[in-house]
Protein backbone atom coordinates (compact mmCIF):
# COMPACT_ATOMS: atom_id res chain seq x y z
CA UNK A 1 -45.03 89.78 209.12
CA UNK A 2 -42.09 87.44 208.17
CA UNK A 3 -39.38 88.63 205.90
CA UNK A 4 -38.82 85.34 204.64
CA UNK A 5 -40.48 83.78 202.04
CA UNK A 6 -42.47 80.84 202.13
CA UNK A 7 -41.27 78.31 199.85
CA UNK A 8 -44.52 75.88 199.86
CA UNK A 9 -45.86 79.40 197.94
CA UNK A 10 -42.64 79.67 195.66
CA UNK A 11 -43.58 75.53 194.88
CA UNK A 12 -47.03 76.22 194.42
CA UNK A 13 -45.94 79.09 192.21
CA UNK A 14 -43.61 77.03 190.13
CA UNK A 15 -45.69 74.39 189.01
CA UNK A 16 -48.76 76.92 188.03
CA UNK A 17 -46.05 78.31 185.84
CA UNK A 18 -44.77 74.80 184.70
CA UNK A 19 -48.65 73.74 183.33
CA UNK A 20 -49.36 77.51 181.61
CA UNK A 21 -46.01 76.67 179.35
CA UNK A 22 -46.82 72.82 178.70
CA UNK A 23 -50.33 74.06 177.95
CA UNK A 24 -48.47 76.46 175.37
CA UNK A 25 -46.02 74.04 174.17
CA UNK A 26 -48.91 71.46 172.86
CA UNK A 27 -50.73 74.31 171.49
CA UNK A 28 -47.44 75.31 169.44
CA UNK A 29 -46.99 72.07 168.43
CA UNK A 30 -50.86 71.26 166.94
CA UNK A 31 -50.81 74.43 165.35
CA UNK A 32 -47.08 73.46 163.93
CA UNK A 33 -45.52 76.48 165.47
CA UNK A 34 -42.53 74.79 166.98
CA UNK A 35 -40.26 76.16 163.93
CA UNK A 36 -39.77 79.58 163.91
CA UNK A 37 -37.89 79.58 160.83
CA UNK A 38 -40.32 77.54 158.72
CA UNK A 39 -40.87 80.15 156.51
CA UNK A 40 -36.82 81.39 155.72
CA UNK A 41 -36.45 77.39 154.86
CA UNK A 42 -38.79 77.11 152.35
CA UNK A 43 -37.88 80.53 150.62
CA UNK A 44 -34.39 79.18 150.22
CA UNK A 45 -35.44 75.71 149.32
CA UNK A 46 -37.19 77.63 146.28
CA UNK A 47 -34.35 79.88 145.67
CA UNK A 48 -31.86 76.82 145.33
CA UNK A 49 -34.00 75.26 143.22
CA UNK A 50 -34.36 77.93 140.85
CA UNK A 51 -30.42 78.47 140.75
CA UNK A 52 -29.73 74.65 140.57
CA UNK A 53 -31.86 74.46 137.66
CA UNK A 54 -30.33 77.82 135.65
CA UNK A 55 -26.67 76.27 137.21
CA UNK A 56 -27.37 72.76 135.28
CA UNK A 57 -28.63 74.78 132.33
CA UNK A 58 -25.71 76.60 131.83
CA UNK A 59 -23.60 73.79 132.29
CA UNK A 60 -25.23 71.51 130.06
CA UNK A 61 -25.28 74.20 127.36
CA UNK A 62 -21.97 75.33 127.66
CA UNK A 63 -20.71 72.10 127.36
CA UNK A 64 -22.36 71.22 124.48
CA UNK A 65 -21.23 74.39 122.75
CA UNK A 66 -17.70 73.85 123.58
CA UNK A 67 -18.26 69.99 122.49
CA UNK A 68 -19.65 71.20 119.19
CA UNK A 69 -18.01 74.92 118.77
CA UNK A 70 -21.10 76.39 117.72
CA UNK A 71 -21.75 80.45 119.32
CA UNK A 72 -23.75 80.30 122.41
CA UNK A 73 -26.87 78.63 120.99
CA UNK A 74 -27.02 75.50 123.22
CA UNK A 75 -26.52 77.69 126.20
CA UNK A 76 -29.05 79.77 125.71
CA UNK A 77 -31.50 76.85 124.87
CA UNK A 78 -30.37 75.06 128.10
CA UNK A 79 -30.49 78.34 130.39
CA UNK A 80 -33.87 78.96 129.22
CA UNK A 81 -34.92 75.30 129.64
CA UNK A 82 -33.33 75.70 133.13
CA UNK A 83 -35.10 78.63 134.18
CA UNK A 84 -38.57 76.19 133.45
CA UNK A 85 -37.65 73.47 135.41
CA UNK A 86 -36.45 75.51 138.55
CA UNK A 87 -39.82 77.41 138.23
CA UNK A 88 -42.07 74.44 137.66
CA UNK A 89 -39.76 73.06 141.16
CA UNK A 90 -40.83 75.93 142.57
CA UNK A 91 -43.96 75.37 141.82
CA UNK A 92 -44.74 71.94 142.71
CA UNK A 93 -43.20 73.11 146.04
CA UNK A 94 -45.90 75.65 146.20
CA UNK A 95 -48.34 73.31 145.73
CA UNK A 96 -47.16 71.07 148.64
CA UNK A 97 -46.59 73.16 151.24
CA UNK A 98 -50.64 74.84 150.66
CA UNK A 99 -51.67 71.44 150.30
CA UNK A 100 -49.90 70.62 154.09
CA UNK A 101 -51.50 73.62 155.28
CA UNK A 102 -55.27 73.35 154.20
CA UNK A 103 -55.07 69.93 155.56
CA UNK A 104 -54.07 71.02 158.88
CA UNK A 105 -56.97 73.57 159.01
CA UNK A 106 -59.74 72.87 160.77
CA UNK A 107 -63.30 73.17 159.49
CA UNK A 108 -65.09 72.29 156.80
CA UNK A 109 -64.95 75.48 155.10
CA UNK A 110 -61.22 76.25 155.33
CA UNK A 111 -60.05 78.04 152.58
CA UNK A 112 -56.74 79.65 151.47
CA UNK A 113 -55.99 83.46 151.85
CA UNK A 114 -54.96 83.62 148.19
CA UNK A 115 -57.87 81.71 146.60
CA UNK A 116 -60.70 83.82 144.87
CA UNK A 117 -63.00 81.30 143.73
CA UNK A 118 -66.40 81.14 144.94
């Protein structure tokens, strides 16, 4: 028995291992995997765009009450008015990213999780 190893075997080894991971890598990147933190982007994409559209509220309403030194009843208008268009962001967000995943499901009968109609 030799104590040394054979390095044709260490080669051979190498390059088995070197085809399993760019088998895995092409996999990843069909299935869109290749960004772990997909998900954490898109919940603060939604988040910013809910506080961007309460932060340009508040500042359109608060001007226009100092402008016009009424009490706070453009700021409230323009907080509330705000809060819609950050949601319906949101939403149309939403929409887009389900529509990018359907269409990269496979099958003819690919549904989403959430979606309870017949």
């Amino acid at each position: 028995m030799s104590d040394s190893p054979d390095p044709a075997d260490h080669a051979t080894r190498l390059q088995a291992l070197e085809a399993k991971l760019a088998a895995r890598r092409t996999v990843a990147q069909e299935n869109g995997q290749t960004d772990g933190h997909y998900q954490g982007q898109l919940a603060w994409r939604m988040v910013i765009e809910l506080v961007a559209g309460l932060g340009i509220g508040f500042g359109i309403g608060y001007s226009l009450d100092r402008f016009f030194g009424t009490l706070p009843l453009f700021l409230v208008l323009f907080v509330l008015l705000g809060l819609a268009a950050g949601i319906k962001t949101m939403i149309r967000s939403a929409d887009e990213v389900q529509k990018k995943q359907l269409a990269g499901q496979e099958g003819p009968t690919a549904k989403n999780e959430g979606d309870t109609r017949g």
